[in-house]
Protein backbone atom coordinates (compact mmCIF):
# COMPACT_ATOMS: atom_id res chain seq x y z
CA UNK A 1 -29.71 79.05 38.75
CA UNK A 2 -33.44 78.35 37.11
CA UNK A 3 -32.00 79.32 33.90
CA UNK A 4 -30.22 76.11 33.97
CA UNK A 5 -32.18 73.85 35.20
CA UNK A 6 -34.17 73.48 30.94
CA UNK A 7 -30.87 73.00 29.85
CA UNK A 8 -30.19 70.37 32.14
CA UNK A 9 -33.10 68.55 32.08
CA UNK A 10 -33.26 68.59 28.29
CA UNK A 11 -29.50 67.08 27.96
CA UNK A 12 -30.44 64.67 31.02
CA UNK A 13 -33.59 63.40 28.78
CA UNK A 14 -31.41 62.90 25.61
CA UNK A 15 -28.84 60.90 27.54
CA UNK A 16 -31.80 58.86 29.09
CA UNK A 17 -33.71 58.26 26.09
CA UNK A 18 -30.03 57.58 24.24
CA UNK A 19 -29.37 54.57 26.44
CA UNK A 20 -33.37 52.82 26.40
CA UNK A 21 -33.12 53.17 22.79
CA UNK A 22 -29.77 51.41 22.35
CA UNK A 23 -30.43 48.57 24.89
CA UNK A 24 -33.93 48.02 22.93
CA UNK A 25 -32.17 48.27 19.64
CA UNK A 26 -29.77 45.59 20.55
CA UNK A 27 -31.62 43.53 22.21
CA UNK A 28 -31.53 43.69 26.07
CA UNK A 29 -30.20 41.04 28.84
CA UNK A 30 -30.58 37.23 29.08
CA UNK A 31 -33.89 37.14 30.97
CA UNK A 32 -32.49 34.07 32.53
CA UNK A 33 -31.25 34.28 36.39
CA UNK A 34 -30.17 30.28 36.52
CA UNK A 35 -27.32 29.36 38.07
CA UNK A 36 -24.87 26.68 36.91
CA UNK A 37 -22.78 25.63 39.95
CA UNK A 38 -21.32 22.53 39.78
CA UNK A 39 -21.62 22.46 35.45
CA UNK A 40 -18.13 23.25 33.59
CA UNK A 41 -18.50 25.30 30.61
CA UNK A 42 -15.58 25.46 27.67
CA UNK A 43 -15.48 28.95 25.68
CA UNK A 44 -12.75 29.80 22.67
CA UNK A 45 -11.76 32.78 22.23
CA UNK A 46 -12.53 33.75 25.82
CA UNK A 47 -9.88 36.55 26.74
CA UNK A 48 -11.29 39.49 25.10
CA UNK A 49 -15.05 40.95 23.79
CA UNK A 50 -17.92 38.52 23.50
CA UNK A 51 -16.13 35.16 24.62
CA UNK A 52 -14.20 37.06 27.72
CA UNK A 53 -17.95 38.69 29.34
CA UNK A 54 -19.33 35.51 28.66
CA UNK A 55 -17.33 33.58 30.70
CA UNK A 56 -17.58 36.53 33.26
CA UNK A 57 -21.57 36.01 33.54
CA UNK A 58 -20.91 31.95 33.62
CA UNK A 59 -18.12 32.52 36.29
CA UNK A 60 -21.22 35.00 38.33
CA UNK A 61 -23.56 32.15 37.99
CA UNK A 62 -20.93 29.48 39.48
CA UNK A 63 -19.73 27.84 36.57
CA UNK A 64 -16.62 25.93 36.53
CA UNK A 65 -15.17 28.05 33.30
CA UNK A 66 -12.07 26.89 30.95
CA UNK A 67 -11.00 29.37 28.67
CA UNK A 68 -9.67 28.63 25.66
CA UNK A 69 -7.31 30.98 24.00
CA UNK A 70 -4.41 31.29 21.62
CA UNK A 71 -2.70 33.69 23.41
CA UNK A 72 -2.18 31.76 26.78
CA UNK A 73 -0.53 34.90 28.78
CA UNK A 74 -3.43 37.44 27.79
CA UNK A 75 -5.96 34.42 28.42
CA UNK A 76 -4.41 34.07 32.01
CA UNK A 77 -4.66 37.61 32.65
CA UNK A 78 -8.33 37.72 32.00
CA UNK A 79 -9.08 34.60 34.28
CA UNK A 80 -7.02 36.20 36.86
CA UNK A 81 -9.11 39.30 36.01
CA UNK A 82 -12.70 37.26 36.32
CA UNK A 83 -11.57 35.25 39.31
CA UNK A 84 -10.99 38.39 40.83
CA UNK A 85 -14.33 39.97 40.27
CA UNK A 86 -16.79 37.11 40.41
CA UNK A 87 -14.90 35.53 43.37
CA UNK A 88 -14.87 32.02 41.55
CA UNK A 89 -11.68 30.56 42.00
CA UNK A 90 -12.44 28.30 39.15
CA UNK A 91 -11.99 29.99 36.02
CA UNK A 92 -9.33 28.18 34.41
CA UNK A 93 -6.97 29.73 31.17
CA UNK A 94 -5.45 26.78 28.58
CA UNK A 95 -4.05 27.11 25.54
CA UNK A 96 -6.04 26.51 21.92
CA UNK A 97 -4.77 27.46 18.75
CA UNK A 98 -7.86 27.16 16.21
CA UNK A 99 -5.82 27.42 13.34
CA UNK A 100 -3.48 24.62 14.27
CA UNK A 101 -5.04 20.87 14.39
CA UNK A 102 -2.43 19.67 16.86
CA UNK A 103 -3.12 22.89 19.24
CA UNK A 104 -6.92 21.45 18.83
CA UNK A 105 -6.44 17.75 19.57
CA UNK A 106 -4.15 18.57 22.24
CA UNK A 107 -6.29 21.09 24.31
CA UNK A 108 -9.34 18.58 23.82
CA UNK A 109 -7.32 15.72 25.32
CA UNK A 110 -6.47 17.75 28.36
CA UNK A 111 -10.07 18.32 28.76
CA UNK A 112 -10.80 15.35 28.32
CA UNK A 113 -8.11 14.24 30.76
CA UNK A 114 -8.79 16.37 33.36
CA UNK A 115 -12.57 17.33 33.07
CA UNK A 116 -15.16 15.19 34.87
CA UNK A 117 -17.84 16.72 32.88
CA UNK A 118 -18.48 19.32 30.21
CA UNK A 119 -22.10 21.02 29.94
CA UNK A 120 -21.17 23.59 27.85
CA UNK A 121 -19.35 23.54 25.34
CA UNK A 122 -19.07 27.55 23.45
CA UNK A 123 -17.60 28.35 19.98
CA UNK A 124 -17.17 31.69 20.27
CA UNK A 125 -13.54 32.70 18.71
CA UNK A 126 -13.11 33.54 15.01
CA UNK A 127 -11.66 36.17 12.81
CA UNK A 128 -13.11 38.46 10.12
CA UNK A 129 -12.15 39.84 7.30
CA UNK A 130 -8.73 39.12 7.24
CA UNK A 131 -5.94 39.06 4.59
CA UNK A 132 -5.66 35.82 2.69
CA UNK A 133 -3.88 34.19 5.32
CA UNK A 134 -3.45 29.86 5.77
CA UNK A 135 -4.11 28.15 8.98
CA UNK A 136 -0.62 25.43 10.17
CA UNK A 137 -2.43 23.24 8.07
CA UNK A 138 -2.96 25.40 5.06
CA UNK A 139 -6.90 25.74 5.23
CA UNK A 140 -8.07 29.92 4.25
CA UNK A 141 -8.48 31.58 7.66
CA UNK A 142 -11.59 32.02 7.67
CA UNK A 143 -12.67 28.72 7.03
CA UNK A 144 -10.23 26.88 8.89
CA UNK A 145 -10.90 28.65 11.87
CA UNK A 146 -14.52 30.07 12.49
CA UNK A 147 -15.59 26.35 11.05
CA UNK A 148 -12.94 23.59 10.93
CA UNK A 149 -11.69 24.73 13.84
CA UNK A 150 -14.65 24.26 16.21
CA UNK A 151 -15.80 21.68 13.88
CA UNK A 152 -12.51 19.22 15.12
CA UNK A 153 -13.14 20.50 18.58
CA UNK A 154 -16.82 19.65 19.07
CA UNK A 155 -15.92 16.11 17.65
CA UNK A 156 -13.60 15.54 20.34
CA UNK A 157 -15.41 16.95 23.25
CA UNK A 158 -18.68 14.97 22.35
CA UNK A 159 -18.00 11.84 24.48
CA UNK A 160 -17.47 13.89 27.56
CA UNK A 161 -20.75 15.95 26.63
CA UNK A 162 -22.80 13.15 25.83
CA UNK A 163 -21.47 11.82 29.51
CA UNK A 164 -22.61 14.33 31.41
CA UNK A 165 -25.94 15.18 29.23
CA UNK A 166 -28.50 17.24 29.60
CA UNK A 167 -25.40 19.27 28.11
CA UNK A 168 -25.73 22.47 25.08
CA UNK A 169 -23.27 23.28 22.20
CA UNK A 170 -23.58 26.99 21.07
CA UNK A 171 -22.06 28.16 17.63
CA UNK A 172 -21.68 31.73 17.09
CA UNK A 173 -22.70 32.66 13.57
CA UNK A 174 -23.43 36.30 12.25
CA UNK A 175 -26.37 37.49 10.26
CA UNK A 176 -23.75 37.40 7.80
CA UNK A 177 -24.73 33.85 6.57
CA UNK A 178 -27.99 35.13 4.08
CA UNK A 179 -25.13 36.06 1.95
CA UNK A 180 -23.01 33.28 2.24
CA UNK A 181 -22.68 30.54 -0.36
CA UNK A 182 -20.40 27.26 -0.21
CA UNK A 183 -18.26 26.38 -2.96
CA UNK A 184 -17.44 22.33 -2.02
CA UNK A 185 -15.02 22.46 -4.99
CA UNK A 186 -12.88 25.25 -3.43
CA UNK A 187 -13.67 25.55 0.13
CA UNK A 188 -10.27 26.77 0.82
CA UNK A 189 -10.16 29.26 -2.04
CA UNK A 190 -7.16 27.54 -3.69
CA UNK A 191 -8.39 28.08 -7.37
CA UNK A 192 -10.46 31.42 -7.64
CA UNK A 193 -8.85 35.38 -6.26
CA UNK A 194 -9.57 35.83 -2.67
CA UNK A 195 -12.35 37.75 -1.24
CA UNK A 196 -12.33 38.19 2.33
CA UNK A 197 -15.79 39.13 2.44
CA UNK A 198 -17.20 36.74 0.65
CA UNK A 199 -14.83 33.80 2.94
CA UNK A 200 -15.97 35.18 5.98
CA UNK A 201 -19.92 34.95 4.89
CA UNK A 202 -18.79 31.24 3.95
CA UNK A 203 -17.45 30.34 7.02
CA UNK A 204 -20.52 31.99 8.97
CA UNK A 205 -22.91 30.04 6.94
CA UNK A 206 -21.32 26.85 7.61
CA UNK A 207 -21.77 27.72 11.37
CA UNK A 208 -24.99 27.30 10.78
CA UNK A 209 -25.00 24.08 8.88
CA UNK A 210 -22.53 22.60 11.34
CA UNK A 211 -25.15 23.30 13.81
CA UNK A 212 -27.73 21.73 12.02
CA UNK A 213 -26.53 18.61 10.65
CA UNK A 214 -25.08 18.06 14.55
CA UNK A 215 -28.30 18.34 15.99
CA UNK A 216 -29.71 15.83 13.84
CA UNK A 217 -27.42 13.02 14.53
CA UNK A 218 -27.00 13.97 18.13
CA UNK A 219 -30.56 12.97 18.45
CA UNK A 220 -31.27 11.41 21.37
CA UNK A 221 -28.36 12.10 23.14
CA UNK A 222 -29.17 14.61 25.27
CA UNK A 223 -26.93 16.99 23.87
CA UNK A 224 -28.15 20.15 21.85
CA UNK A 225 -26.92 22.61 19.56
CA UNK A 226 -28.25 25.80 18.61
CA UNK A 227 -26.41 28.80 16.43
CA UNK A 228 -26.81 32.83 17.40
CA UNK A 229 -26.24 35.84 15.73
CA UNK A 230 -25.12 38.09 18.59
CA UNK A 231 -25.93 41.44 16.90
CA UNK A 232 -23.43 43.93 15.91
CA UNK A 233 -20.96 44.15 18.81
CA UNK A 234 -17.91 46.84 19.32
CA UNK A 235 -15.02 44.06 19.69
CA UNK A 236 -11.64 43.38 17.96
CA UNK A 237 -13.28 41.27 15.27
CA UNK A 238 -13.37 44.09 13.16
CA UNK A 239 -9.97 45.23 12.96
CA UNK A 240 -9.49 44.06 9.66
CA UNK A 241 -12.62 46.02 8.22
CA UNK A 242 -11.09 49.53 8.42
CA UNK A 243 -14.50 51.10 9.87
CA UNK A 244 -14.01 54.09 12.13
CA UNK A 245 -10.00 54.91 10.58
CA UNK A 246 -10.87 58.51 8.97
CA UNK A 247 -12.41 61.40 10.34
CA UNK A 248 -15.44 61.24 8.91
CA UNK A 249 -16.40 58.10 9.83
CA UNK A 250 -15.27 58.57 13.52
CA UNK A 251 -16.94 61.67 14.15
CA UNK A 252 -20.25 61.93 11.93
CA UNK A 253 -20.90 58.14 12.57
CA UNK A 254 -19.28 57.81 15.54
CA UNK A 255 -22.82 58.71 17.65
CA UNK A 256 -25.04 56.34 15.39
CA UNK A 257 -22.86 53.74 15.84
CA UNK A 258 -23.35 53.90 19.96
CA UNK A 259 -26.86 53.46 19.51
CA UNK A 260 -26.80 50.50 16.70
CA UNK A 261 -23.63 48.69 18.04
CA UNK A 262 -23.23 46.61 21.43
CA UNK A 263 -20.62 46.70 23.90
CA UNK A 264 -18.95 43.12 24.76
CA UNK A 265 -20.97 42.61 27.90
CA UNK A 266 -24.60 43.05 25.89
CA UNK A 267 -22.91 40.73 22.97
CA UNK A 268 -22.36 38.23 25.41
CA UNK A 269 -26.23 37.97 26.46
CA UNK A 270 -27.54 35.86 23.41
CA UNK A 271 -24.67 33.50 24.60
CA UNK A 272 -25.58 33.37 28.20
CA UNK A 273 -29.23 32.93 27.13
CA UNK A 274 -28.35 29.96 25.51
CA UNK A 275 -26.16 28.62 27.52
CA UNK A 276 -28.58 29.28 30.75
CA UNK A 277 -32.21 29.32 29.77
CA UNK A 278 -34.22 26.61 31.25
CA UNK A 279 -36.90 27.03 28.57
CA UNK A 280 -34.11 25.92 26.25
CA UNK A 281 -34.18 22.73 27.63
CA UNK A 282 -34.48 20.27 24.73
CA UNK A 283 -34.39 22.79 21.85
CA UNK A 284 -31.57 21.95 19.24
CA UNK A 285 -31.02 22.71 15.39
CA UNK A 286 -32.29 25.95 16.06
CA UNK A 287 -30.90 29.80 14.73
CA UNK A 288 -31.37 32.95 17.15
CA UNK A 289 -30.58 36.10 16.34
CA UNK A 290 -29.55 37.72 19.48
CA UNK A 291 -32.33 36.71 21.85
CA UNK A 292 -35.23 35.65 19.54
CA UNK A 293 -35.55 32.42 17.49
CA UNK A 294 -35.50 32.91 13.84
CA UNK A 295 -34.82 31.00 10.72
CA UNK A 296 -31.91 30.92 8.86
CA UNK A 297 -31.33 32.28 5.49
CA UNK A 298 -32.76 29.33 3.08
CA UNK A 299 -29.37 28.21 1.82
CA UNK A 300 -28.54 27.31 5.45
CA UNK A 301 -31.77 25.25 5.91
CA UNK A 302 -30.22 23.07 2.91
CA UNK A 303 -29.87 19.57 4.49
CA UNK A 304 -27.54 18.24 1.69
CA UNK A 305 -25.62 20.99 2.15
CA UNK A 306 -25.26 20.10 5.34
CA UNK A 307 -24.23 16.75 4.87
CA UNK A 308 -22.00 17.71 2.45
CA UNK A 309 -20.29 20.10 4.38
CA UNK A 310 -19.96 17.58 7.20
CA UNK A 311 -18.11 14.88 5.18
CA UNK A 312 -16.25 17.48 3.85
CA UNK A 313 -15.17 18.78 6.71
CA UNK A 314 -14.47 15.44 8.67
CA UNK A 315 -11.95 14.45 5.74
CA UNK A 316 -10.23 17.86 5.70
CA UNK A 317 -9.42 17.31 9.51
CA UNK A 318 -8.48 13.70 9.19
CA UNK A 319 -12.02 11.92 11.13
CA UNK A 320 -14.12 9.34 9.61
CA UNK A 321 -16.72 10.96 7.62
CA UNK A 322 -19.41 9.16 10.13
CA UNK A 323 -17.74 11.05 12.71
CA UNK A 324 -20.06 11.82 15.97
CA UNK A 325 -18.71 11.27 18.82
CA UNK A 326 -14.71 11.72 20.03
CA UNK A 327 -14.35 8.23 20.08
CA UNK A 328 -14.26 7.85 16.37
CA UNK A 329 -10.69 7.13 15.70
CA UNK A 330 -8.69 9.88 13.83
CA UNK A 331 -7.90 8.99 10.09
CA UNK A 332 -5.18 9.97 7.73
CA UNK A 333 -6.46 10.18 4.27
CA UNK A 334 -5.06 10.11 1.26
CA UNK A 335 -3.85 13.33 -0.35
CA UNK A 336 -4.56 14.13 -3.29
CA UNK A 337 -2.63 17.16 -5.46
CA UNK A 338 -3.88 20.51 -3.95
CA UNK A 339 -5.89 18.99 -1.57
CA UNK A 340 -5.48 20.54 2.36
CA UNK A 341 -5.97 17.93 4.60
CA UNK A 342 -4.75 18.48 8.46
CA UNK A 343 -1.78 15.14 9.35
C-alpha cells in the first residue's frame, strides 16, 4: 500500500498546484461581498457564458436581474435555471435582438415601462469573428452589434439610470482593442474586402471609446461607466475562430489552455467587480483588464476619436448627434447612397 502513497501524493500536488496557478493566472474572484437587494440590474447576452454567471452572482447578491437575450426560450430556461439555484424569484428573461434596432427600442421601452429603477445597466453580448454577415439594418456584425447595438441601448436606458443614480454602466471590451483601428469612412466595411479579425478589433476598440466619451458627458450625473477586458474565457464566442477543431490542437494544447483560459463563472468576476465594488463608487471613464485598472491602448485614449465615433454612431441609429439621455427624440436622417442608417 506505501508504494502508492509517492504516486499519489505527487499526482495530488500537480492537480493542486494546476488549479492555484490557473486561478492566479486569470485573475481570481471579485473581492467584493456587497449585496444589491432592492437595485435591478439589465445584462445582454445573459443566457449562456460570461453574461449568464453574471447574472447568477447578481441574482446571489439579491439583485432584481432582467436578462436580455435574442433567443427568448433558451434565455427563459436559464432564468428558470438561476431562480432555481439562487432562490430569487426575480430574475426576469425578455427578448433583445442587438442586431435589430426595433428589437432594441422595443425591449428598452418595456424597461422603461415597467422598471422603477435601473442601477445596472451590463453590455455583455457580442459576437466574434464571424462571417461577413449584416445586422436587420445592414450594419457589419461586428460593428452593429458589440457597438451600435449597446450604443442605441444605453441611450435609451439613460433617463431611468440617471433616475435612480448612484447607478454604473459596464462595457465589455477585449484586450483586443491595442490592435484595433477605426476607419470613419467605412465603418461598416462597405468599400474595402472583409476581415473578420480586423472588424472584431474595431468594434472592441470602440467599446472603449463609447465608454469614454459617455463618461465625460455623463458628468455629474451620477451615473458611471467603466470598460473591462474579462481575460480569455472558454465560452461560445469563439465558435467562429476554429481553435480546438483538429487533433493537435485539442490534445497537445488542450492542457495549456486549462491553465491560461477561464471558465464562464471566473469570466464573470471582472463584471461583478464592477458592478458591486463599493470602492468603485464614483470611478468612470476608466479600462480594467479583468480585475486591475489599466490604460487603454493609446488609440482608445483618442478623445476626437471618441467624439467622432459618437456622432457617428448616433446618426447611424437615427438619435440626435447630442444624444445623452433617452429623452432625446429619435431622428430619421437623410440617406445618402450607400449609407446604413437604422429607420
Amino acid at each position: 500500500m506505501s508504494k502508492y502513497i509517492l504516486p499519489v501524493s505527487v499526482v495530488g500536488t500537480v492537480i493542486g498546484v494546476s488549479v492555484l496557478l490557473r486561478d492566479h493566472v486569470t485573475g481570481g474572484g471579485c473581492p467584493s461581498k456587497a449585496k444589491i437587494k432592492g437595485k435591478t440590474v439589465v445584462i445582454t447576452g445573459a443566457n449562456t457564458g460570461i453574461g449568464k454567471e453574471t447574472a447568477r452572482d447578481l441574482a446571489e447578491r439579491g439583485g432584481r436581474i432582467i436578462m436580455g437575450c435574442r433567443d427568448e426560450e433558451k434565455c427563459e430556461a436559464a432564468a428558470r435555471e438561476i431562480r432555481r439555484d439562487t432562490c430569487n424569484h426575480h430574475v426576469y428573461a425578455r427578448r433583445l435582438d442587438l442586431a435589430s434596432m426595433a428589437s432594441i427600442r422595443e425591449f428598452a421601452s418595456r424597461v422603461n415601462q415597467e422598471e422603477e429603477r435601473v442601477d445596472i445597466l451590463i453590455n455583455n453580448a457580442g459576437v466574434m469573428r464571424c462571417p461577413a454577415w449584416r445586422t436587420e439594418n445592414g450594419f457589419e456584425m461586428q460593428f452593429g452589434v458589440n457597438h451600435l447595438g449597446h450604443f442605441l441601448l444605453t441611450n435609451l436606458l439613460l433617463d431611468k439610470l440617471k433616475s435612480s443614480a448612484p447607478s454604473r454602466i459596464i462595457n465589455l471590451s477585449s484586450l483586443a482593442h491595442i490592435v484595433g483601428e477605426m476607419d470613419f469612412d467605412d465603418l461598416n466595411w462597405e468599400k474595402k474586402k472583409y476581415d473578420t479579425k480586423k472588424a472584431y478589433c474595431q468594434s472592441k476598440l470602440a467599446n472603449v471609446l463609447f465608454t469614454r466619451e459617455l463618461a465625460g458627458r455623463l458628468q455629474g450625473t451620477g451615473v458611471t461607466v467603466n470598460a473591462l477586458h474579462p481575460g480569455v474565457v472558454a465560452t461560445d464566442l469563439g465558435r467562429h475562430t476554429g481553435m480546438h477543431q483538429s487533433q493537435f490542437s485539442s490534445t497537445i494544447l488542450g492542457p495549456m489552455f486549462y491553465l491560461l483560459v477561464k471558465t464562464p463563472v471566473q469570466g464573470a468576476q471582472p463584471s461583478v467587480f464592477l458592478a458591486v465594488a463599493e470602492e468603485l463608487e464614483g470611478v468612470t471613464g476608466r479600462y480594467f483588464d479583468v480585475l486591475k485598472e489599466k490604460d487603454p491602448a493609446p488609440q482608445a485614449q483618442d478623445r476626437e476619436a471618441a467624439g467622432r465615433l459618437w456622432e457617428a454612431s448616433a446618426r447611424l441609429v437615427g438619435l440626435s448627434p447630442d444624444a445623452m439621455v433617452g429623452s432625446v427624440p429619435a431622428r430619421k436622417p437623410s440617406v445618402s447612397v450607400g449609407q446604413c442608417v437604422a429607420q
